[in-house]
Protein backbone atom coordinates (compact mmCIF):
# COMPACT_ATOMS: atom_id res chain seq x y z
CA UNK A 1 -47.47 -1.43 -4.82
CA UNK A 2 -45.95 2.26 -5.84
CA UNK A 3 -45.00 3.27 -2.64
CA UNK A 4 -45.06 -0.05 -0.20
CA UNK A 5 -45.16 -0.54 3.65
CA UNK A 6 -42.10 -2.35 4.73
CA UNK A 7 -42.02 -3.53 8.50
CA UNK A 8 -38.45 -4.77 9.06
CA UNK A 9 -37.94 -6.66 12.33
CA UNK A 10 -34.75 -7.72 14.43
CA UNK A 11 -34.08 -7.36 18.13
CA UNK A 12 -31.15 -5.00 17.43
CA UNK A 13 -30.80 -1.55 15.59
CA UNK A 14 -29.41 -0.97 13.19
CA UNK A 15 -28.19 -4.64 12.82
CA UNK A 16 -29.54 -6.91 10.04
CA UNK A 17 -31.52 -4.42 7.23
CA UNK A 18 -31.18 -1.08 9.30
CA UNK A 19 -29.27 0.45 6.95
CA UNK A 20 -31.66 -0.55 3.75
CA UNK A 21 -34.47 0.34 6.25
CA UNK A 22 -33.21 4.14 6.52
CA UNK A 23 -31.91 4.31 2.64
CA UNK A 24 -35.68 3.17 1.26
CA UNK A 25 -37.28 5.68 3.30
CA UNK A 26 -34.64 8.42 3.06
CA UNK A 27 -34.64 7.65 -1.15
CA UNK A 28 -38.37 7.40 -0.89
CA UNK A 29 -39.05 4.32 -2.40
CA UNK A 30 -41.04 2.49 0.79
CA UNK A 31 -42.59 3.67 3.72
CA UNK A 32 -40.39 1.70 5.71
CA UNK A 33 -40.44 0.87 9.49
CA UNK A 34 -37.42 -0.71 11.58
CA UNK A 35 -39.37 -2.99 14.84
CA UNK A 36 -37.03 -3.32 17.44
CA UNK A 37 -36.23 -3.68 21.19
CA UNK A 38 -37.50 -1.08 23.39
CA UNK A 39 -33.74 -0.22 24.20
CA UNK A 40 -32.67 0.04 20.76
CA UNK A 41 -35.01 2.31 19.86
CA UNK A 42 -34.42 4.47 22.96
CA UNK A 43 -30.74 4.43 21.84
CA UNK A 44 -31.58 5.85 18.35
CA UNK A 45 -34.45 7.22 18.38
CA UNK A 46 -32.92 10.52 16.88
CA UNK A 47 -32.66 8.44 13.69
CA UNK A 48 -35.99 8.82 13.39
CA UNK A 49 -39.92 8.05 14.08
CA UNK A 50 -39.70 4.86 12.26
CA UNK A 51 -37.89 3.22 14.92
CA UNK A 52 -40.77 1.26 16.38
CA UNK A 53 -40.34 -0.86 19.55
CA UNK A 54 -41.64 -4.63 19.76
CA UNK A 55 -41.72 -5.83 23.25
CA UNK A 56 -40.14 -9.46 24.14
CA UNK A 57 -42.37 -11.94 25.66
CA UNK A 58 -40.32 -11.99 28.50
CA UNK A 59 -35.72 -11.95 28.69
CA UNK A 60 -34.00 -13.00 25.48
CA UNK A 61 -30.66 -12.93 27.01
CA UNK A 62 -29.31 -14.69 30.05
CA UNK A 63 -29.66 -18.31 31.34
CA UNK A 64 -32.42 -20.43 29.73
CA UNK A 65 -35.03 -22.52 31.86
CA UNK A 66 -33.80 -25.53 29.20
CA UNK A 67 -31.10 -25.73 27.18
CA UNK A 68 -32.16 -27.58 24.71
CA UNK A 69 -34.59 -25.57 23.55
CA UNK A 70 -33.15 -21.95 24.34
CA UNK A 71 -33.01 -20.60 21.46
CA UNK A 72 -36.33 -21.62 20.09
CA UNK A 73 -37.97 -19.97 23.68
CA UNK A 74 -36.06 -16.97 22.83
CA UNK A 75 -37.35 -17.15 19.38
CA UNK A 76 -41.37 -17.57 20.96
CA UNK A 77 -40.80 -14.75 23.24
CA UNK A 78 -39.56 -12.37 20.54
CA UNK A 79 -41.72 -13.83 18.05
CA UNK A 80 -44.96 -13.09 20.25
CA UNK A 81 -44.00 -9.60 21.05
CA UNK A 82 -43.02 -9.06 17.53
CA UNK A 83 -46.87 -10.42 16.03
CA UNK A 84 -48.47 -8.15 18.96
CA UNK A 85 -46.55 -4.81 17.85
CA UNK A 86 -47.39 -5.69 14.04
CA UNK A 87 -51.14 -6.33 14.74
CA UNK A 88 -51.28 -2.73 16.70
CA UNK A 89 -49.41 -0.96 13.59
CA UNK A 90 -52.12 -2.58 11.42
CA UNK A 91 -54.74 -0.86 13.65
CA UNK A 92 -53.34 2.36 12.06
CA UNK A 93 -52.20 1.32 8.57
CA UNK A 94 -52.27 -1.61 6.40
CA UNK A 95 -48.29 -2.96 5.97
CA UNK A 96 -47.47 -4.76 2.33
CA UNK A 97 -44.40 -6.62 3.37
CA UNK A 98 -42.77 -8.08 6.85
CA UNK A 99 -38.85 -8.58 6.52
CA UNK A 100 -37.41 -10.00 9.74
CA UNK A 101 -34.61 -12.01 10.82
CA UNK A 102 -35.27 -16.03 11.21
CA UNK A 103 -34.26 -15.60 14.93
CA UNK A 104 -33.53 -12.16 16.23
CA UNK A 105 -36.67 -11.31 14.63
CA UNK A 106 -38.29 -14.76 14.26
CA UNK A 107 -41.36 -14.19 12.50
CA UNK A 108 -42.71 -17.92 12.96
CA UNK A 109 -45.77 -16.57 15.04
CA UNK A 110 -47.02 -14.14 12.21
CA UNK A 111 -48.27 -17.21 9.27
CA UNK A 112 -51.43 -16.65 9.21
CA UNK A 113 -52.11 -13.80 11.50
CA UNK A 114 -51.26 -10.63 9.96
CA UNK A 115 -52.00 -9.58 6.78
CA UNK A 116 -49.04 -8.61 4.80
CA UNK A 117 -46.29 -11.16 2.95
CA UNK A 118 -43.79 -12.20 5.38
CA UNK A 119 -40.20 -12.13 4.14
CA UNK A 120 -37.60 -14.04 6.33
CA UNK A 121 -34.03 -13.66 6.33
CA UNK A 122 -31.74 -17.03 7.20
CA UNK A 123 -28.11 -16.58 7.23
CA UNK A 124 -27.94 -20.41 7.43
CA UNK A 125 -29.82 -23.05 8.49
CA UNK A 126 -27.96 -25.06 11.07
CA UNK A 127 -24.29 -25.50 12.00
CA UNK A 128 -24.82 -29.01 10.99
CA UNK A 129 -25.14 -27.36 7.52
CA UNK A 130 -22.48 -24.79 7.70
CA UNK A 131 -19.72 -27.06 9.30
CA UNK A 132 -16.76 -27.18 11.86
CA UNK A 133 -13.51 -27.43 12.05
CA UNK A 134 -13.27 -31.14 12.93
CA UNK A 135 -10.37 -30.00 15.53
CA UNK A 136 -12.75 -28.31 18.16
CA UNK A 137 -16.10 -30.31 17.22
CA UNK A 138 -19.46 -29.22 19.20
CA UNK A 139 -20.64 -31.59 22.06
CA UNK A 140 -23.66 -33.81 21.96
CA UNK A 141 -25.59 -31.19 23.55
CA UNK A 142 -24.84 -28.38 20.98
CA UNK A 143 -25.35 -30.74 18.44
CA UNK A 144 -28.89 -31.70 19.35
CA UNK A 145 -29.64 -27.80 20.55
CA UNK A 146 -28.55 -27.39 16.62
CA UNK A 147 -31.25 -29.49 15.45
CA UNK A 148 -33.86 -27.18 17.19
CA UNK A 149 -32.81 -24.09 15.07
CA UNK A 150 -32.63 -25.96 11.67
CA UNK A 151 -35.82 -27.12 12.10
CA UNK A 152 -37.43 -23.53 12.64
CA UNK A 153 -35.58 -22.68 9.65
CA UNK A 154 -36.84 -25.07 7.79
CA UNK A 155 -40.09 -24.32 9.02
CA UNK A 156 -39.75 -20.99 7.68
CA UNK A 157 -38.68 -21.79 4.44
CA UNK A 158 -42.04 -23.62 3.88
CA UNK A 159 -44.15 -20.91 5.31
CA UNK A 160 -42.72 -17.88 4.51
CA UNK A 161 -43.49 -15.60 1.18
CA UNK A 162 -39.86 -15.61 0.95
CA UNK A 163 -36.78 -16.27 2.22
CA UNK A 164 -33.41 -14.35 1.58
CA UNK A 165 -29.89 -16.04 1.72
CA UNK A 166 -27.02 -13.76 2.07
CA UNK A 167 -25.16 -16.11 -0.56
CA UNK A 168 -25.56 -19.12 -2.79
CA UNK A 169 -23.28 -20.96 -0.98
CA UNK A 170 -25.96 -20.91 2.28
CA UNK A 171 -28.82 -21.21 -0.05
CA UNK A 172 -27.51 -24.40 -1.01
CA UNK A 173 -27.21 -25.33 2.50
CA UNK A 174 -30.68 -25.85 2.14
CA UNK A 175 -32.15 -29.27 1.11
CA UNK A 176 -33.22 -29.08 -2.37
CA UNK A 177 -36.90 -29.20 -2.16
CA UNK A 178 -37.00 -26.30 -0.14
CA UNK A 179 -34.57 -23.81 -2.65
CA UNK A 180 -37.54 -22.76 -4.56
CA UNK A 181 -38.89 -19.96 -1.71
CA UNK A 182 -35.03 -19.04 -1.27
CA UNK A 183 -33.39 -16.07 -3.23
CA UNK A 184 -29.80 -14.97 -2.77
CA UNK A 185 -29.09 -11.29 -2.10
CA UNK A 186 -26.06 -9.61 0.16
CA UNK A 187 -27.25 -6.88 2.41
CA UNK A 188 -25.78 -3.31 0.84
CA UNK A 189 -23.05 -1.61 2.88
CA UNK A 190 -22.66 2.70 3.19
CA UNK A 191 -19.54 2.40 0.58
CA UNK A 192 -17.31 5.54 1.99
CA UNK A 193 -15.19 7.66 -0.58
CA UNK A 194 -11.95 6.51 -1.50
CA UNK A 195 -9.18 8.42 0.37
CA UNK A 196 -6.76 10.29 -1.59
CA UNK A 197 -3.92 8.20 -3.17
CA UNK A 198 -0.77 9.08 -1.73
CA UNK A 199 2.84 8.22 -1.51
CA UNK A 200 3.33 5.60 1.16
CA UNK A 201 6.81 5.08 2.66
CA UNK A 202 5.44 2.44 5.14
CA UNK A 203 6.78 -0.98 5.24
CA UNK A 204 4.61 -3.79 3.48
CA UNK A 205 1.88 -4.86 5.46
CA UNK A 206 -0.07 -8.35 5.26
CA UNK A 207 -3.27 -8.34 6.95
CA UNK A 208 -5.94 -10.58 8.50
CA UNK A 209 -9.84 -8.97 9.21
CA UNK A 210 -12.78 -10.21 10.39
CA UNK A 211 -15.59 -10.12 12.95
CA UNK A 212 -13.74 -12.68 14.73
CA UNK A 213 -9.81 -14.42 15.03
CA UNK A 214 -11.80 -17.67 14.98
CA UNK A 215 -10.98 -20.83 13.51
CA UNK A 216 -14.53 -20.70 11.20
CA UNK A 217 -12.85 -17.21 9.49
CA UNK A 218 -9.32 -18.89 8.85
CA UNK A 219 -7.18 -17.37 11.14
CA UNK A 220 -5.38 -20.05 12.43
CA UNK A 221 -4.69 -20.72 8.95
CA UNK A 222 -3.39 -16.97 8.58
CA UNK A 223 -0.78 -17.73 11.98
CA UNK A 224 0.66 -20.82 10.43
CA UNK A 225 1.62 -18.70 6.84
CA UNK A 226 2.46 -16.15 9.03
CA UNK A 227 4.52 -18.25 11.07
CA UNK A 228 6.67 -19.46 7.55
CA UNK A 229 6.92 -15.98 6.50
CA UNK A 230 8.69 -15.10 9.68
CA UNK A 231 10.87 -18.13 9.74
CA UNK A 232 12.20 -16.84 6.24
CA UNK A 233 12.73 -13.59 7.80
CA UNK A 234 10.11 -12.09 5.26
CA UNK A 235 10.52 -8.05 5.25
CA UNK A 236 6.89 -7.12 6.26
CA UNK A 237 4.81 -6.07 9.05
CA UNK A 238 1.63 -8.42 10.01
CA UNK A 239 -1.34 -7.10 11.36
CA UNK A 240 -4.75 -8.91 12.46
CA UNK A 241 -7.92 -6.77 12.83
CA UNK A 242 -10.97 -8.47 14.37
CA UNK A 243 -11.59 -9.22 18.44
CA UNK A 244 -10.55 -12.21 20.05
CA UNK A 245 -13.55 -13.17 22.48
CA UNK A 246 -17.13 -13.57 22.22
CA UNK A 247 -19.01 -15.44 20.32
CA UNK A 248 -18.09 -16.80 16.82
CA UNK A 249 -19.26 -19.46 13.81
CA UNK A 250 -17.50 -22.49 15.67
CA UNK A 251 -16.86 -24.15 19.13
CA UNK A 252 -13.34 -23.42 19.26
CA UNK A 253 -13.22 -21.39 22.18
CA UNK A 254 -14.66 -23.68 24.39
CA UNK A 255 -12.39 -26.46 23.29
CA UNK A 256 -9.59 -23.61 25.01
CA UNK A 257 -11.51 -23.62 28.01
CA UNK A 258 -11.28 -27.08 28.19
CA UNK A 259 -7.97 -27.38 27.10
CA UNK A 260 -6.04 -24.92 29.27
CA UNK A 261 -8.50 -24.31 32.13
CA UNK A 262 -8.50 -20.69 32.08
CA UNK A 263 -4.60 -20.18 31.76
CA UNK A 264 -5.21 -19.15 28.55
CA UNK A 265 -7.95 -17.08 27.88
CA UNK A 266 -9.02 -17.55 23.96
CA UNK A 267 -8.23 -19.15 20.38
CA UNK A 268 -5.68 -16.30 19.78
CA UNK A 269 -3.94 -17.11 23.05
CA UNK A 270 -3.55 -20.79 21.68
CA UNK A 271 -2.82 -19.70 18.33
CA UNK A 272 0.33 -17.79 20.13
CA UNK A 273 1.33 -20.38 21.52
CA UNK A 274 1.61 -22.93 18.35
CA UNK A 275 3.08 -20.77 16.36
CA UNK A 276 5.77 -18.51 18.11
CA UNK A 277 7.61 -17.24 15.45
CA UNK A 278 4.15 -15.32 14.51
CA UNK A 279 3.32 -14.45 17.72
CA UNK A 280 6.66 -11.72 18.29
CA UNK A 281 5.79 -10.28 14.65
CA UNK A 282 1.63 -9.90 14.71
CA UNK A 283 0.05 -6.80 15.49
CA UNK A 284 -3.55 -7.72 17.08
CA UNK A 285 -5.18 -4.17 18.30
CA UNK A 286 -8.75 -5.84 19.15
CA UNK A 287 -11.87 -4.65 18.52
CA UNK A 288 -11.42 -1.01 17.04
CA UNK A 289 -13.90 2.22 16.28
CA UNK A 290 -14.69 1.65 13.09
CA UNK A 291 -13.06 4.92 12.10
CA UNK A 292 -9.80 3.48 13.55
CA UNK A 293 -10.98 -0.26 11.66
CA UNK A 294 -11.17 1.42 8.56
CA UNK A 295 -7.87 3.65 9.01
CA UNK A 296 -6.16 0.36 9.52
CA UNK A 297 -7.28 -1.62 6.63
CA UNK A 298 -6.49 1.25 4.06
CA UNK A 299 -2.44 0.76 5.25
CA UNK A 300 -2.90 -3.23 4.55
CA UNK A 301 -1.17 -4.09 1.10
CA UNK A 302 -2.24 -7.89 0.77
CA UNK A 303 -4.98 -9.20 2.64
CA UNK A 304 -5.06 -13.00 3.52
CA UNK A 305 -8.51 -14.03 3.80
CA UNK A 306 -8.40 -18.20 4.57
CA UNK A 307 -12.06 -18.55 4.74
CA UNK A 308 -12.79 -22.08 6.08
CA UNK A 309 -16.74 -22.05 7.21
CA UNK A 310 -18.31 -19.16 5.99
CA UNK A 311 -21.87 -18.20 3.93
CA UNK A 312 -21.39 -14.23 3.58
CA UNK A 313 -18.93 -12.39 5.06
CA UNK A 314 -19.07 -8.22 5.61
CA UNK A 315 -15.95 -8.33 6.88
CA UNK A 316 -14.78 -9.84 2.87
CA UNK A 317 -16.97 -7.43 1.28
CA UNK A 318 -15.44 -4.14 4.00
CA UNK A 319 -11.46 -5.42 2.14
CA UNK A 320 -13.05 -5.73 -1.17
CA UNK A 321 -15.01 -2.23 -0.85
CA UNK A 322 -11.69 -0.26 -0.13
CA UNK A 323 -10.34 -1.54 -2.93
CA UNK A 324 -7.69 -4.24 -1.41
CA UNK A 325 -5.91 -6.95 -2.53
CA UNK A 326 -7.42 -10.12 -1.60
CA UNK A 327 -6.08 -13.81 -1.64
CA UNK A 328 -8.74 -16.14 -1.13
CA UNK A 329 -10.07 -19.82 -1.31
CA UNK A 330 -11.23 -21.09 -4.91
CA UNK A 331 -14.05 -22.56 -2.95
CA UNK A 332 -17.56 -21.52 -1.04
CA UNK A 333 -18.27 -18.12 -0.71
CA UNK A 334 -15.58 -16.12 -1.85
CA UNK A 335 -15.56 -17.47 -4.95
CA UNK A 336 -18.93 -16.21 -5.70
CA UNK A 337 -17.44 -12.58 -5.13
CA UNK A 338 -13.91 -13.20 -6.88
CA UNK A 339 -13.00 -13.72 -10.18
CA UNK A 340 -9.60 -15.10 -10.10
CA UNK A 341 -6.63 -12.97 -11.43
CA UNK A 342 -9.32 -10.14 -12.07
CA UNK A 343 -10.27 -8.71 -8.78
CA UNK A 344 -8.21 -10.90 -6.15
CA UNK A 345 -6.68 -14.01 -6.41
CA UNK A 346 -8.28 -17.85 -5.32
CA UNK A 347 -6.27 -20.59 -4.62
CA UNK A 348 -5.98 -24.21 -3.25
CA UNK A 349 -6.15 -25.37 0.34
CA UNK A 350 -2.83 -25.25 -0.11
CA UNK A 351 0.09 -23.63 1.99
CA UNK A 352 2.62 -23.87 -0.61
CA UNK A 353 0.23 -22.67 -2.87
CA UNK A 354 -0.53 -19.16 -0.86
CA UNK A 355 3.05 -18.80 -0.06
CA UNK A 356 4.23 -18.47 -3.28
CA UNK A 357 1.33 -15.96 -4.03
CA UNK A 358 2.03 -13.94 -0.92
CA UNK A 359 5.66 -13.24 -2.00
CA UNK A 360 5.11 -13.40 -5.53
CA UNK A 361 2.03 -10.65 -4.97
CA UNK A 362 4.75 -8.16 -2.67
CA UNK A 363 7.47 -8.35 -5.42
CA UNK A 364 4.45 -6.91 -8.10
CA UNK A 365 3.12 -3.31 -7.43
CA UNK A 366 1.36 -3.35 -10.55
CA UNK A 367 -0.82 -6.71 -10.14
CA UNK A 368 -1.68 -5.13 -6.64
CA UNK A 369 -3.05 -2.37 -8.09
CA UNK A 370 -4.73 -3.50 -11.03
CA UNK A 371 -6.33 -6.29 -8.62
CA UNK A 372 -6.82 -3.51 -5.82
CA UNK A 373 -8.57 -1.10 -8.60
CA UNK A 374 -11.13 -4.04 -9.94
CA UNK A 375 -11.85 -4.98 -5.91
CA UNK A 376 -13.08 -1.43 -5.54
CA UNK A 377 -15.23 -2.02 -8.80
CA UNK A 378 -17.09 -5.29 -7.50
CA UNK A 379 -17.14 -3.58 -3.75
CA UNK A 380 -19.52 -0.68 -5.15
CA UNK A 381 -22.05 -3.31 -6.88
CA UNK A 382 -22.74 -4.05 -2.76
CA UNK A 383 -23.48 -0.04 -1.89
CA UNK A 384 -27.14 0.46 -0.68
CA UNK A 385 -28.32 2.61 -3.45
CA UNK A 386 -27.02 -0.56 -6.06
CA UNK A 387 -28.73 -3.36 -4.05
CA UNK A 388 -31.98 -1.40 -3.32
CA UNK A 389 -33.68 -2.04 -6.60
CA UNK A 390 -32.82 -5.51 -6.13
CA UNK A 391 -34.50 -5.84 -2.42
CA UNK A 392 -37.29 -3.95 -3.74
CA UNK A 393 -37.69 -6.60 -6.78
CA UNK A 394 -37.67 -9.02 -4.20
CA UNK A 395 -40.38 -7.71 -1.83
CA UNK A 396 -42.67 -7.04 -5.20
CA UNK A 397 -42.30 -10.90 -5.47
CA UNK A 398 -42.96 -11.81 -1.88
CA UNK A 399 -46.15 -9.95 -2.14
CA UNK A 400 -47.03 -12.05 -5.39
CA UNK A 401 -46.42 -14.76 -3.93
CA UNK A 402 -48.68 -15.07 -1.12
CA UNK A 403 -51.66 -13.51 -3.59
CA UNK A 404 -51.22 -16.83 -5.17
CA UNK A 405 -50.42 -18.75 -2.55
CA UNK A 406 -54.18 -17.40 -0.97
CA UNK A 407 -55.70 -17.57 -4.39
């Protein structure tokens, strides 16, 4: 396999693997292929002829006929456009490997009917697995829509070639007989050049960022220090990057909806409202262009990342990148990154505990940058051209593993 056929699938562009996608082919070592939505690959198709288009069985997004089961009919009706599209490339080349999401790309329908080793990606099986905030559980019927989705990932832990976890933390999400087709690697990041070092007169900024303000990603956790801070009349600024609606890793904005009937619109609404003292001194601009996102996180001085559900987080690995000062929990999956006291700092579930780091950490320049310098060290082990061998190494092994698995 010097110079493999890579086919990866997902209903979106560039989403999950895009980026890999275009750095193997760019770098030259696959012939690699990105299998997406006909819409995606109208938007981009100045990226390139590899964008290939797989058409859906039918809609993907709006209401489902049952709810039950709409995520595994969205599944069949990507999966079956997805096998048709593969078997027509086939017609004109033979592909080595198939790496596709376990639902936007849901390669369930190809076992057996294509000829190549079929690589899934599962960020985690089930929210069963990954958990809840007990305060804003899921109902009966999300809970038994759940069971639907873990058992097609389970399914394709036993039939795939391989199956990629973004951490070890979701990989032991897993039960233990199926770990053995499950290897752990991070999707790589475009790691941008450090901006010039320069002197800063701006007042001390602690920051919150992530996808989401949701309850799964710790930021009512961040409000409540927040909240202290202010009450001691703390001499910083506080500023929380990441947007307040749509979807997120938990059911706490529904538990709003039900709460407030509409008067107030999300978890950050709420979250103002419990803690008031936080709400006058927070800065929350939304959803940003990611050249404004990234502008913003380069004035943050101490990041507060509360992580309370979580099995891989971008928006972790963006901080840790840029080189910034992370305090994080000792536990799940930012203590894989994180070495404590070396490139951030982990501590307890424990307010007192992060308190006294937060105003311990603003009183020492020095620790911040000596953490800050060994974040930007672990960030670049997560650039595209560092992980590549690594995905490469684990596509080799996919394809030996269904030559013995049909031997």
């Amino acid at each position: 396999m010097s110079k493999p056929v890579i086919v990866f699938v997902g209903a979106v562009y560039p989403g999950q693997f895009g980026a890999l996608c275009d750095h193997l082919r760019r770098t030259g070592q696959a012939e690699a292929y990105f299998l997406t939505t006909p819409g995606h690959r109208q938007k981009h198709a100045d990226r390139g002829p590899h964008i290939l288009a797989f058409q859906p069985d039918g809609p993907i997004v709006g209401d489902p006929n049952y709810y039950y089961t709409a995520k595994l009919e969205r599944s069949a009706r990507i999966g079956r456009g997805v096998l048709l599209a593969l078997r027509e490339f086939q017609k004109t080349k033979p592909i080595d490997v198939v790496v596709a999401h376990s639902l936007w790309g849901a390669p369930h329908f190809l076992y057996d009917e294509i000829d190549a080793a079929i690589v899934s990606y599962v960020e985690f099986p089930s929210y069963r697995a990954h958990g809840w905030d007990p305060s804003y559980p899921p109902d009966l019927a999300q809970r038994m829509s759940d069971k639907n989705i873990e058992m097609l990932h389970f399914h394709q832990a036993l039939r795939s070639d391989l199956v990629i976890c973004p951490s070890h933390h979701a990989k032991r999400m897993f039960p233990p007989a199926l770990q053995g087709n499950i290897e752990v690697q991070l999707e790589g990041l475009e790691i941008e050049e450090a901006a010039p070092e320069t002197a800063s007169d701006h007042r001390f900024t602690i920051g919150f960022s992530a996808r989401d303000l949701s309850s799964s990603k710790g930021f009512d956790t961040y409000m409540r220090l927040v909240d202290r801070l202010a009450r001691e009349g703390m001499d910083a600024d506080f500023v929380a990057l990441g947007g307040s609606d749509g979807s997120t890793y938990g059911y706490e904005q529904q538990w709003v909806q039900r709460k407030y009937g509409g008067e107030v619109a999300d978890f950050r609404g709420h979250l103002m409202r419990e803690y008031p003292e936080a709400a006058k001194v927070i800065d929350c601009p939304g959803k940003l262009p990611y050249a404004e996102f990234a502008r913003r996180l380069r004035g943050i001085d101490l990041f507060l990342y509360p992580l309370r559900y979580g099995v891989a987080n971008w928006g972790l690995m963006e901080i840790l990148m840029r080189g910034g000062c992370v305090v994080a929990p000792d536990r799940g999956y930012p203590a894989e990154l994180i070495q404590n006291e070396v490139n951030g700092v982990l501590l307890p579930d424990d307010d007192e505990a992060w308190l006294s780091a937060i105003r311990a950490l603003k009183d020492d320049p020095d620790r911040r940058a000596r953490l800050s310098r060994s974040a930007r060290i672990l960030g670049q082990q997560f650039s595209l051209s560092s992980v590549a061998p690594r995905y490469m190494q684990l596509f080799r092994q996919a394809v030996e593993n269904r030559a013995r698995r049909s031997s």
